[in-house]
N, C-alpha and C. Protein backbone atom coordinates (compact mmCIF):
# COMPACT_ATOMS: atom_id res chain seq x y z
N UNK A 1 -78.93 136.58 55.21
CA UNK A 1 -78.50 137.95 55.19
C UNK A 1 -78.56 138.53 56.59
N UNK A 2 -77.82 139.58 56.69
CA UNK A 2 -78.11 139.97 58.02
C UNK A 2 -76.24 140.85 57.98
N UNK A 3 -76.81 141.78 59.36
CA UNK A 3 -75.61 142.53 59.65
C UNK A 3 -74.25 141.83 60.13
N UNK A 4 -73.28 142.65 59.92
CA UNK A 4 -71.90 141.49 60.55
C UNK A 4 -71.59 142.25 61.23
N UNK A 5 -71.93 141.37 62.64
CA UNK A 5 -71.35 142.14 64.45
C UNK A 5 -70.04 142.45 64.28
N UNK A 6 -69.90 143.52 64.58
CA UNK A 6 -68.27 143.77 64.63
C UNK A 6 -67.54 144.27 63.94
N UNK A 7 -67.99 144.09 62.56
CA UNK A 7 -67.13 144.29 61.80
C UNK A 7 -66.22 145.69 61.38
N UNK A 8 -66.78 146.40 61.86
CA UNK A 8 -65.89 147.78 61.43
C UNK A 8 -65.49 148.12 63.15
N UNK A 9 -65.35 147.51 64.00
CA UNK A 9 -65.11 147.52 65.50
C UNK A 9 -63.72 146.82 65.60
N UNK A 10 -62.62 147.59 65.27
CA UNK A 10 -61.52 146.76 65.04
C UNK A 10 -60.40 147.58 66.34
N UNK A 11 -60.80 147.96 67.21
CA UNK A 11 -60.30 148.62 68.71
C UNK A 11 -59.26 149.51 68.22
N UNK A 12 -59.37 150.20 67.26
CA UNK A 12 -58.94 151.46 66.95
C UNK A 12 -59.30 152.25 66.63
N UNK A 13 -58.93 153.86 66.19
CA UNK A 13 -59.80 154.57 65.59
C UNK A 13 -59.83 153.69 63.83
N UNK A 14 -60.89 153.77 63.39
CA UNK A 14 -61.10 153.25 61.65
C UNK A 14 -61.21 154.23 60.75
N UNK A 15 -60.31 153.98 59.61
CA UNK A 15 -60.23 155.24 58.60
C UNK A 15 -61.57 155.04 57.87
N UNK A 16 -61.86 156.12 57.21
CA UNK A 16 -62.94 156.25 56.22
C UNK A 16 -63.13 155.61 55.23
N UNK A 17 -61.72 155.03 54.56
CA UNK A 17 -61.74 154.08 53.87
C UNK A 17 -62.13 152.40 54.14
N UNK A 18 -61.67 152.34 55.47
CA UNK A 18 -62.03 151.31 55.80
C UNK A 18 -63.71 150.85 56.62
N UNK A 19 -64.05 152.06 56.87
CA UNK A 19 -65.80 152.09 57.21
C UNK A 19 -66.51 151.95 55.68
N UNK A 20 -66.04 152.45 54.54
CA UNK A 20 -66.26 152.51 53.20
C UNK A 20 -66.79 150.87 52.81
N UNK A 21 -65.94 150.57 52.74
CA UNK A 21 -65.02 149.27 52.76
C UNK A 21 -66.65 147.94 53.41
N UNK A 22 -66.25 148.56 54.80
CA UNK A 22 -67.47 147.36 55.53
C UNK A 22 -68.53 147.76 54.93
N UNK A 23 -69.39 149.11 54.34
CA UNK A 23 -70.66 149.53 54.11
C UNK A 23 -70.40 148.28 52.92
N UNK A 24 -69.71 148.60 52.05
CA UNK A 24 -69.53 147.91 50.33
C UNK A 24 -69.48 146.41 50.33
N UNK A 25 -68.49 145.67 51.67
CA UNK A 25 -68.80 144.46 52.42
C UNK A 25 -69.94 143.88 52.37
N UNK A 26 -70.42 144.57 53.07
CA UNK A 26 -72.12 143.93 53.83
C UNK A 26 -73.08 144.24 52.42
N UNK A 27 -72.94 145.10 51.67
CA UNK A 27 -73.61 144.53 50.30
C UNK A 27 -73.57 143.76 49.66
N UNK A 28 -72.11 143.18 49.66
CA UNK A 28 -71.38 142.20 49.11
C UNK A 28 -71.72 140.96 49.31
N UNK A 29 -72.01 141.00 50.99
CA UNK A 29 -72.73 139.79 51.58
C UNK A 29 -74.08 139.03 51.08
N UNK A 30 -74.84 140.46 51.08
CA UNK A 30 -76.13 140.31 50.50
C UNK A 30 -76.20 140.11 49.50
N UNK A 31 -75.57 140.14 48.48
CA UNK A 31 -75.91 139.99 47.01
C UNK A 31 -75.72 138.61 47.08
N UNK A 32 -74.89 137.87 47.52
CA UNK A 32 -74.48 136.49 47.60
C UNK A 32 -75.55 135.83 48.42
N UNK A 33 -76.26 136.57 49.46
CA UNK A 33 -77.25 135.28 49.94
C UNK A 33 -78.45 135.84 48.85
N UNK A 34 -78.60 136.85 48.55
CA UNK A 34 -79.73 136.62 47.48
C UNK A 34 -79.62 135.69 46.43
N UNK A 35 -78.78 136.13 45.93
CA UNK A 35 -78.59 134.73 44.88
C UNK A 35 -78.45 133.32 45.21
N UNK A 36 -78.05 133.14 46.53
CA UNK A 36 -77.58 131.66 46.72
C UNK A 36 -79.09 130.76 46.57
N UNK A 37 -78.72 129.80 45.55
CA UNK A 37 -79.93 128.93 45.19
C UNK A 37 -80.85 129.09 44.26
N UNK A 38 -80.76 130.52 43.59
CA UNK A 38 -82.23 130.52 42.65
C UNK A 38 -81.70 129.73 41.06
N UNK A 39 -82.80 129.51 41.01
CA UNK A 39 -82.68 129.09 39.15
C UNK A 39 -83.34 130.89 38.37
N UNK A 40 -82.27 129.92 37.35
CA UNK A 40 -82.89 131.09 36.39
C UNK A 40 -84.40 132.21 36.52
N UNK A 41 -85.23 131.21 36.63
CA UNK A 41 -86.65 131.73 36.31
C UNK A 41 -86.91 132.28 37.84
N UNK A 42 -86.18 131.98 38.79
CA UNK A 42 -86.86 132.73 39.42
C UNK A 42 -85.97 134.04 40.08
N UNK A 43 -84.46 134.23 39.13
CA UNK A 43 -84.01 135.59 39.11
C UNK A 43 -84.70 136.41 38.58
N UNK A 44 -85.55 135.63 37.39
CA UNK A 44 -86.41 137.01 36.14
C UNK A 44 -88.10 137.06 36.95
N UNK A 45 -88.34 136.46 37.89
CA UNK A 45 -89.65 136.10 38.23
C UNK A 45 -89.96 137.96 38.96
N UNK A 46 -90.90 138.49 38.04
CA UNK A 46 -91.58 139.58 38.59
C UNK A 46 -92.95 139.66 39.23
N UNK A 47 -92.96 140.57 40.66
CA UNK A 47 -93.95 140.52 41.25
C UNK A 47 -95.15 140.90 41.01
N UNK A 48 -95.04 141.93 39.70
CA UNK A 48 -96.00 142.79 39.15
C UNK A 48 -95.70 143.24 38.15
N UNK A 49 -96.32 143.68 37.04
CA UNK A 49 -95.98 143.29 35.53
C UNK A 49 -94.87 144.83 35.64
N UNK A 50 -94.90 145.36 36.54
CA UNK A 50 -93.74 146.59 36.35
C UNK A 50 -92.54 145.84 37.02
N UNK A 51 -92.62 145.40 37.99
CA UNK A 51 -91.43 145.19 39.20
C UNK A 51 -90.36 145.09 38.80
N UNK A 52 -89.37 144.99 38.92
CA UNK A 52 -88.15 144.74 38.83
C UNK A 52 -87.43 143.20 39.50
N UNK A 53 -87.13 142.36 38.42
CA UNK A 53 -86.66 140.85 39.26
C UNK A 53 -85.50 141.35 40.21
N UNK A 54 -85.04 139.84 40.63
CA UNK A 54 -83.95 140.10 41.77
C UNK A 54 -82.74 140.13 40.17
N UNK A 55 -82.49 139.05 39.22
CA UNK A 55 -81.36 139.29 38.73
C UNK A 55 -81.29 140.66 38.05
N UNK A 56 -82.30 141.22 37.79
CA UNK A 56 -81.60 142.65 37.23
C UNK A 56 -81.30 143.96 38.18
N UNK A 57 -81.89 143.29 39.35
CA UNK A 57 -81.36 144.61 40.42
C UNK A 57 -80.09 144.64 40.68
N UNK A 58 -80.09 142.94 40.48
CA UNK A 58 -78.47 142.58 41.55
C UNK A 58 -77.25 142.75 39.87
N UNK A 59 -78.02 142.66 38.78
CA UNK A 59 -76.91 143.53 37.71
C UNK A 59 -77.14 144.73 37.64
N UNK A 60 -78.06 145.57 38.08
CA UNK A 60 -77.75 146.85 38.20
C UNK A 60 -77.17 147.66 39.32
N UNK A 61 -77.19 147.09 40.27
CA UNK A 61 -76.63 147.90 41.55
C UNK A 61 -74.87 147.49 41.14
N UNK A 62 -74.92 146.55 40.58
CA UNK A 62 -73.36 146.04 40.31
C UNK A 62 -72.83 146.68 39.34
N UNK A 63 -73.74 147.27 38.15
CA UNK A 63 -73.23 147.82 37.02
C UNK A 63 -73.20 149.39 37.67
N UNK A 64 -73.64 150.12 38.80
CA UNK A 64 -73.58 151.13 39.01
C UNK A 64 -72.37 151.35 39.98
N UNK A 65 -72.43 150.82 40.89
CA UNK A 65 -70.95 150.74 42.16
C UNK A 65 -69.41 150.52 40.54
N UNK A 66 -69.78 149.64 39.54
CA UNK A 66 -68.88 149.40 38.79
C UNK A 66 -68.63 151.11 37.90
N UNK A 67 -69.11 151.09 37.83
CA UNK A 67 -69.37 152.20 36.94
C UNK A 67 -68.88 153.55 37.54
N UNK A 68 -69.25 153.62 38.72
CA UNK A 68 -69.21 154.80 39.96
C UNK A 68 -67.98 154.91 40.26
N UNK A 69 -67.36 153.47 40.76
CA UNK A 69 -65.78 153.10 41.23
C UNK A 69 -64.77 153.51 39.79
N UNK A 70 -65.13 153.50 39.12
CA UNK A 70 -64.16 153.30 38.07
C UNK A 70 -64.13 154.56 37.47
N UNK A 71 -65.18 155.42 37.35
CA UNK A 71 -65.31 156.85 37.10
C UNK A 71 -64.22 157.65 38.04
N UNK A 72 -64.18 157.50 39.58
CA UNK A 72 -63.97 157.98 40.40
C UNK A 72 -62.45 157.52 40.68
N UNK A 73 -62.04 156.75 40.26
CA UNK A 73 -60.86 155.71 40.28
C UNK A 73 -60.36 155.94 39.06
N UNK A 74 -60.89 155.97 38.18
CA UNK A 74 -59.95 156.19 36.94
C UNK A 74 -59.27 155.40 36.39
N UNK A 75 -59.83 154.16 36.14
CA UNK A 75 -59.89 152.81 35.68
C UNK A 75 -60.87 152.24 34.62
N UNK A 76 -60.70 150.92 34.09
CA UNK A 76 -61.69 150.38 33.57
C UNK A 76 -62.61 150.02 34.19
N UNK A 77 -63.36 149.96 34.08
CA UNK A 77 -64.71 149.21 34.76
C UNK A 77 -64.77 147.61 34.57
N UNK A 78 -64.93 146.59 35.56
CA UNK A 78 -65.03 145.46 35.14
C UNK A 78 -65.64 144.61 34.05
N UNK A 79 -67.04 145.17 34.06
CA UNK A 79 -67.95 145.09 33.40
C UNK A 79 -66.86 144.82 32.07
N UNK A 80 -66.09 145.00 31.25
CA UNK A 80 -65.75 144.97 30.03
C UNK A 80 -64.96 143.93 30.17
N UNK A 81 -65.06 143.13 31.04
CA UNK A 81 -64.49 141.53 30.89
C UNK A 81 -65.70 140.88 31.03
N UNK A 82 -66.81 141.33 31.10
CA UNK A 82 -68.22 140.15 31.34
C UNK A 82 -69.10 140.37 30.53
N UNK A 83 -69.09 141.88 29.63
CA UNK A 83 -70.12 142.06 28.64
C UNK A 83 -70.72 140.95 28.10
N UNK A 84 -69.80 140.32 27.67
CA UNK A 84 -70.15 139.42 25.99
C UNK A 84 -70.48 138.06 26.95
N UNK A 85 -69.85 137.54 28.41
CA UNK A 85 -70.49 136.76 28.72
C UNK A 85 -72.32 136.98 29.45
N UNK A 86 -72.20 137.79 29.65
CA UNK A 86 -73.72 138.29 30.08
C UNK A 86 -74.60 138.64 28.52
N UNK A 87 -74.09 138.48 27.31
CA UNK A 87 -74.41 138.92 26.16
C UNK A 87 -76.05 139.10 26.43
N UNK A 88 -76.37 140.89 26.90
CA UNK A 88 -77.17 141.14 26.87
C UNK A 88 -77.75 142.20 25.83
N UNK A 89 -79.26 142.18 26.13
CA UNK A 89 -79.58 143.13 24.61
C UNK A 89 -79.77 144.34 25.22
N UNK A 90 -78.11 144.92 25.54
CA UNK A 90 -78.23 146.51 25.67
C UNK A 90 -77.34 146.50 25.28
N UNK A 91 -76.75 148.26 24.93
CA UNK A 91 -75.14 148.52 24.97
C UNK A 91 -74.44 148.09 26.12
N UNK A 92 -73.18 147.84 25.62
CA UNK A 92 -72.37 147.83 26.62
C UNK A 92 -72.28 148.83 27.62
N UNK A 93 -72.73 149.76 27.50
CA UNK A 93 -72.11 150.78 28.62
C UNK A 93 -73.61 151.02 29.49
N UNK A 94 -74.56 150.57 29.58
CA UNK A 94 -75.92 150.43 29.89
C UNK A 94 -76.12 149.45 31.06
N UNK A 95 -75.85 150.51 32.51
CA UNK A 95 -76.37 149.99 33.64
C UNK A 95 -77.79 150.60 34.19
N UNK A 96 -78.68 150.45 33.84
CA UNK A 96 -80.01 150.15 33.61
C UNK A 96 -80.49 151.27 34.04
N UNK A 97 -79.99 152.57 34.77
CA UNK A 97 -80.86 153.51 34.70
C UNK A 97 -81.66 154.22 33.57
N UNK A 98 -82.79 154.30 33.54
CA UNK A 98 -84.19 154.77 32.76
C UNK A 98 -84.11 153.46 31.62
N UNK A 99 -83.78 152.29 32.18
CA UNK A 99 -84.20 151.00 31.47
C UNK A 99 -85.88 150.93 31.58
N UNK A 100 -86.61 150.51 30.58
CA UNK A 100 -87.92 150.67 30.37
C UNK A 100 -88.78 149.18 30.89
N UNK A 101 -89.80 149.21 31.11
CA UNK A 101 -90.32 147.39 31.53
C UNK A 101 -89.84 146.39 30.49
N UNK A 102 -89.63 146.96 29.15
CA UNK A 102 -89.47 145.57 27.91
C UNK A 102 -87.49 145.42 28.65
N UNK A 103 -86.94 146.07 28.15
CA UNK A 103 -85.83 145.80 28.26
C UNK A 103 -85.62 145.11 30.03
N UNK A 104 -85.57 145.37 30.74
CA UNK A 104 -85.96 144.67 32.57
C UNK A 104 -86.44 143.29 31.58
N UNK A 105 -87.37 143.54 31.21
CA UNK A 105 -87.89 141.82 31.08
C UNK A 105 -86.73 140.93 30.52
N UNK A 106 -85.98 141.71 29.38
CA UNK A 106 -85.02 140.50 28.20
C UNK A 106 -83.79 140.74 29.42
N UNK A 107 -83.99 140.97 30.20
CA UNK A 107 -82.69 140.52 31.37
C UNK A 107 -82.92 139.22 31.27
N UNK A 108 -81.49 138.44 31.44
CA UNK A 108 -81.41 137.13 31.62
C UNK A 108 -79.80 136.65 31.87
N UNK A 109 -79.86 136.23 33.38
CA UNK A 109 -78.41 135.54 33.13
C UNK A 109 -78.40 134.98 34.41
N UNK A 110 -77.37 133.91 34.98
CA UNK A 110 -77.44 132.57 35.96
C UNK A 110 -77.16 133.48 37.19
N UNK A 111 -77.43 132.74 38.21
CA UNK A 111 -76.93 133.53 39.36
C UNK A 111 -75.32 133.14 39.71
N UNK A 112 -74.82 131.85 38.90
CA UNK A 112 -73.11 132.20 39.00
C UNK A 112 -72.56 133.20 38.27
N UNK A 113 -72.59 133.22 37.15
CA UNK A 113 -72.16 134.92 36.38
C UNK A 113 -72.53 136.27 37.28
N UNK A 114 -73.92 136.08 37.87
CA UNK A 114 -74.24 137.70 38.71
C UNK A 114 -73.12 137.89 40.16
N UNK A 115 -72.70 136.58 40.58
CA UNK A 115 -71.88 136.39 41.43
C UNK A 115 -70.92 136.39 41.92
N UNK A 116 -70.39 136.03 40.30
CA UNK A 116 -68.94 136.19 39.43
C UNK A 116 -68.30 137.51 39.59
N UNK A 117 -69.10 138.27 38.72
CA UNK A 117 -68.92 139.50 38.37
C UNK A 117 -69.42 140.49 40.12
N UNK A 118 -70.27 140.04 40.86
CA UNK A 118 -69.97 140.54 42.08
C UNK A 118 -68.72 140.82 42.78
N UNK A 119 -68.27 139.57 42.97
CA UNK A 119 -66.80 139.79 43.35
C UNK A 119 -66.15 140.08 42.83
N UNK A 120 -65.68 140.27 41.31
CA UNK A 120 -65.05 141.06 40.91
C UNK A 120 -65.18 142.34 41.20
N UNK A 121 -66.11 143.13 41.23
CA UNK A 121 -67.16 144.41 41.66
C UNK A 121 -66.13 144.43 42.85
N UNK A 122 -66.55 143.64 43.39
CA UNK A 122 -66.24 144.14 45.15
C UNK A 122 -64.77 144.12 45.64
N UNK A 123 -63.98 143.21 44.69
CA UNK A 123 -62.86 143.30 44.87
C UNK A 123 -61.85 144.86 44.18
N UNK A 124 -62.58 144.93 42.92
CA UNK A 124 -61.97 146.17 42.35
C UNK A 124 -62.08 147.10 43.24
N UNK A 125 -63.56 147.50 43.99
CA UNK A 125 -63.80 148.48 44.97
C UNK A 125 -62.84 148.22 45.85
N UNK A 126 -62.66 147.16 46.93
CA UNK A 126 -62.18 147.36 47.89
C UNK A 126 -60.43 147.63 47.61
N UNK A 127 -60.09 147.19 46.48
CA UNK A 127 -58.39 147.79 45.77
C UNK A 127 -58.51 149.17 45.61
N UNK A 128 -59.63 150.19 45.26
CA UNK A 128 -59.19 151.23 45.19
C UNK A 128 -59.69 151.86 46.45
N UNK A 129 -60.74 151.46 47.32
CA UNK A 129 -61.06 152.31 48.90
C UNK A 129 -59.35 152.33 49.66
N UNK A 130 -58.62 151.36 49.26
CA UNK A 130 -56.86 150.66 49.81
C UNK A 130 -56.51 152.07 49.37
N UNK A 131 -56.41 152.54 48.23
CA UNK A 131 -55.50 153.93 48.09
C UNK A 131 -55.93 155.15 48.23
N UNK A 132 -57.13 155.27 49.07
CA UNK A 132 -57.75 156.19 49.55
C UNK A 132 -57.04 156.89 50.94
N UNK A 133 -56.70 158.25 50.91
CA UNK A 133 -56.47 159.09 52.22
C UNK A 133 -57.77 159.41 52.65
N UNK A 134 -57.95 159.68 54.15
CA UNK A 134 -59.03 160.72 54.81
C UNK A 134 -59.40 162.05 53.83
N UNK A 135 -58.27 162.83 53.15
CA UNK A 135 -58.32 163.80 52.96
C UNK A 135 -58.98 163.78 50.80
N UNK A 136 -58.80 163.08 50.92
CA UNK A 136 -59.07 162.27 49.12
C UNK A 136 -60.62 162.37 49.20
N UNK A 137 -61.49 162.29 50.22
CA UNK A 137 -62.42 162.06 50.20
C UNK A 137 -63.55 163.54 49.83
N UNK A 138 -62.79 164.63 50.28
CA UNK A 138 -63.16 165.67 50.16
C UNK A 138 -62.94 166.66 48.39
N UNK A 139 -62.40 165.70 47.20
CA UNK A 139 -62.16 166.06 46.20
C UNK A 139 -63.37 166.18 45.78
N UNK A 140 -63.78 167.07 45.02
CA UNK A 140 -64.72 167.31 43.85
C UNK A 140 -64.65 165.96 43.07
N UNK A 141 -66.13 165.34 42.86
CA UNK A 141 -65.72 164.97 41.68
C UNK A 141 -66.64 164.97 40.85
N UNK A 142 -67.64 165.52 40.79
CA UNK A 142 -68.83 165.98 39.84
C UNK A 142 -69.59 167.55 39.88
N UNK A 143 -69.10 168.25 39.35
CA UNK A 143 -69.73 169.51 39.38
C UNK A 143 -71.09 170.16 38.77
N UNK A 144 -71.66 168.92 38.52
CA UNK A 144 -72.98 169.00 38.05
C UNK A 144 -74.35 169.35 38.92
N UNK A 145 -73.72 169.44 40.30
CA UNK A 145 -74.73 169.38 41.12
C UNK A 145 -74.63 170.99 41.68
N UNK A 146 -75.35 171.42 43.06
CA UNK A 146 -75.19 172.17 43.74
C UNK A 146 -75.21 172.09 44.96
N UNK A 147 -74.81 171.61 46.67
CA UNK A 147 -73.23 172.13 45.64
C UNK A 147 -72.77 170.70 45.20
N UNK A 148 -71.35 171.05 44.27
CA UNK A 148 -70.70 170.03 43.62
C UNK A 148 -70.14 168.72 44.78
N UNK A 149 -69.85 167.36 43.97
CA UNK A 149 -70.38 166.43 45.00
C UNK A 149 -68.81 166.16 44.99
N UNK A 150 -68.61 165.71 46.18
CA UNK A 150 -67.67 164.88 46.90
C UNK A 150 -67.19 163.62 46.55
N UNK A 151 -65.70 162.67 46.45
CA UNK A 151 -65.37 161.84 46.15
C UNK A 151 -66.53 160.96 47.22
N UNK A 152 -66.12 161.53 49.40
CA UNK A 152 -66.77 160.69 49.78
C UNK A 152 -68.61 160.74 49.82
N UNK A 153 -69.07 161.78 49.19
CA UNK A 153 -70.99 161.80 48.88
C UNK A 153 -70.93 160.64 47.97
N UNK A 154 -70.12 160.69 46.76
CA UNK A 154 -70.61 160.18 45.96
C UNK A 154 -70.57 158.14 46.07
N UNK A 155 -69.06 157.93 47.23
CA UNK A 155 -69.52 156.53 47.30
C UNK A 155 -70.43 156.43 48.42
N UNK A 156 -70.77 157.22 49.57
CA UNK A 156 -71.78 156.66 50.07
C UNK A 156 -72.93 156.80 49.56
N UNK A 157 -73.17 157.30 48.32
CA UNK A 157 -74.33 157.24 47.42
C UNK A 157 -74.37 156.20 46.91
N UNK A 158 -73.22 155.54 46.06
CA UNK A 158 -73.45 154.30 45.82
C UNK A 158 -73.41 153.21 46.70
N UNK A 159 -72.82 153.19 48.17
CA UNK A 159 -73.50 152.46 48.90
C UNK A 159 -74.27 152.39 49.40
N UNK A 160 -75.20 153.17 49.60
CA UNK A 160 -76.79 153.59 49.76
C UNK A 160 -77.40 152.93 48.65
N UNK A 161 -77.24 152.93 47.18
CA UNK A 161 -78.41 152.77 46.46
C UNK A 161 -77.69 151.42 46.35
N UNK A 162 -77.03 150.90 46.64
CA UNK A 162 -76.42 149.02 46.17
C UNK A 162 -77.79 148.68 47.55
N UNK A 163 -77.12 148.98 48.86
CA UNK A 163 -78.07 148.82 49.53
C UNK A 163 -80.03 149.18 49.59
N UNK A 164 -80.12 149.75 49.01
CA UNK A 164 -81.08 149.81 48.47
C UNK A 164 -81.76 148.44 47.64
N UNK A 165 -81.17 148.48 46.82
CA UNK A 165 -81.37 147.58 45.84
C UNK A 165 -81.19 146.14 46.29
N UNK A 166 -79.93 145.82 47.00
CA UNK A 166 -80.15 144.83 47.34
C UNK A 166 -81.32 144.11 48.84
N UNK A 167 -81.76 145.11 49.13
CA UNK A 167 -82.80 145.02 49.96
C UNK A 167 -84.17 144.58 48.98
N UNK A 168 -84.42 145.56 47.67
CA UNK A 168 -85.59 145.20 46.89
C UNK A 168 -85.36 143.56 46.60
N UNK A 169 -83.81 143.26 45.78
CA UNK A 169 -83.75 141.77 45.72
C UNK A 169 -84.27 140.75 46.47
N UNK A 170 -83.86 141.17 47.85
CA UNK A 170 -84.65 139.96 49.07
C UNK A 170 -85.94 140.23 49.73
N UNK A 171 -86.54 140.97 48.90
CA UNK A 171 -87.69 141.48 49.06
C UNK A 171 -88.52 140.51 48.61
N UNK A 172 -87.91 140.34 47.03
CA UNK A 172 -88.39 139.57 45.74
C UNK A 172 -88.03 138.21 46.01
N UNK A 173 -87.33 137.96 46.92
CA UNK A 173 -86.58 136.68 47.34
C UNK A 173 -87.56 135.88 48.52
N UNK A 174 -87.62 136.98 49.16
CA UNK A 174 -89.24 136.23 50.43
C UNK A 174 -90.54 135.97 49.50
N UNK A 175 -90.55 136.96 48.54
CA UNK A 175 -91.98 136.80 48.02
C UNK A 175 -92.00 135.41 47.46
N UNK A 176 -90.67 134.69 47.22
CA UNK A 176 -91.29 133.48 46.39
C UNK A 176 -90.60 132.40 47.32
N UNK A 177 -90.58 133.04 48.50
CA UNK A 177 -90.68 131.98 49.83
C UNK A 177 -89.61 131.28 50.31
N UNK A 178 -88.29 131.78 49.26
CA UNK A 178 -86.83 131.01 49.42
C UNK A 178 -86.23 132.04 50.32
């Protein structure tokens, strides 16, 4: 894991979409070296009887960017082509916020499916950051807040908390020394 030199340094000015784009990238990156190599048991392997494993961070930061993009986009969410292969014991529409320690625990699934469905994630995102203007970014799109949030608050929120999360993953990833 690690930053990619350059990458949004493309000797022009760079649209917002496309700085978008590299933030959602370089998560993208990371989710893939976290996973690269674990077995099962040690995606679910928790550090502390609360913690959170690496495979359910790296399905929840994915079920939220999915979720976020597709709200905001006005699309399906990927997630409804992988449900039934991830056949997990939640609802379908259940990307793990105020998920409790039992449910975190019955997480279970390979790190090719979390990987799978990554790139799908990342590809849907980066198809709709493509039909994004500068000026798109400044739409309302949740008025629940104060003040009401922004098309662009709300994805650098979700690239903040992917990043987030995928930082806890390789957190959980040194701890067991890989």
């Amino acid at each position: 894991m690690g930053a990619r030199p350059g990458r949004a340094s493309y000797g022009r000015e760079v649209t917002p979409s496309e700085l978008l784009a590299d933030a959602f990238g370089r998560t993208h990156d990371n989710v893939l070296a976290v996973l690269d190599g674990l077995t099962d048991d040690e995606l679910r392997h928790r550090p502390g009887p609360e913690a959170n494993p690496i495979g359910w961070l790296v399905w929840h930061l994915l079920r939220v960017q999915d979720d976020h993009v597709a709200g905001v986009g006005g699309h399906d969410q990927v997630y409804v082509d992988f449900v039934d292969r991830f056949d997990l014991p939640y609802d379908a529409t259940a990307i793990g916020y105020g998920q409790d320690s039992d449910e975190v625990q019955a997480f279970a699934a390979p790190a090719a499916l979390l990987a799978e469905y990554a790139d799908a994630v990342h590809e849907r995102t980066l198809r709709y950051l493509d039909t994004l203007a500068a000026d798109d970014l400044d739409r309302v799109v949740d008025e629940h807040w104060d003040p009401p949030v922004t098309l662009g608050v709300r994805l650098v929120s979700v690239a903040d908390d992917d990043a987030q999360h995928v930082g806890q993953a390789a957190y959980v990833r040194g701890l067991l020394g890989r």
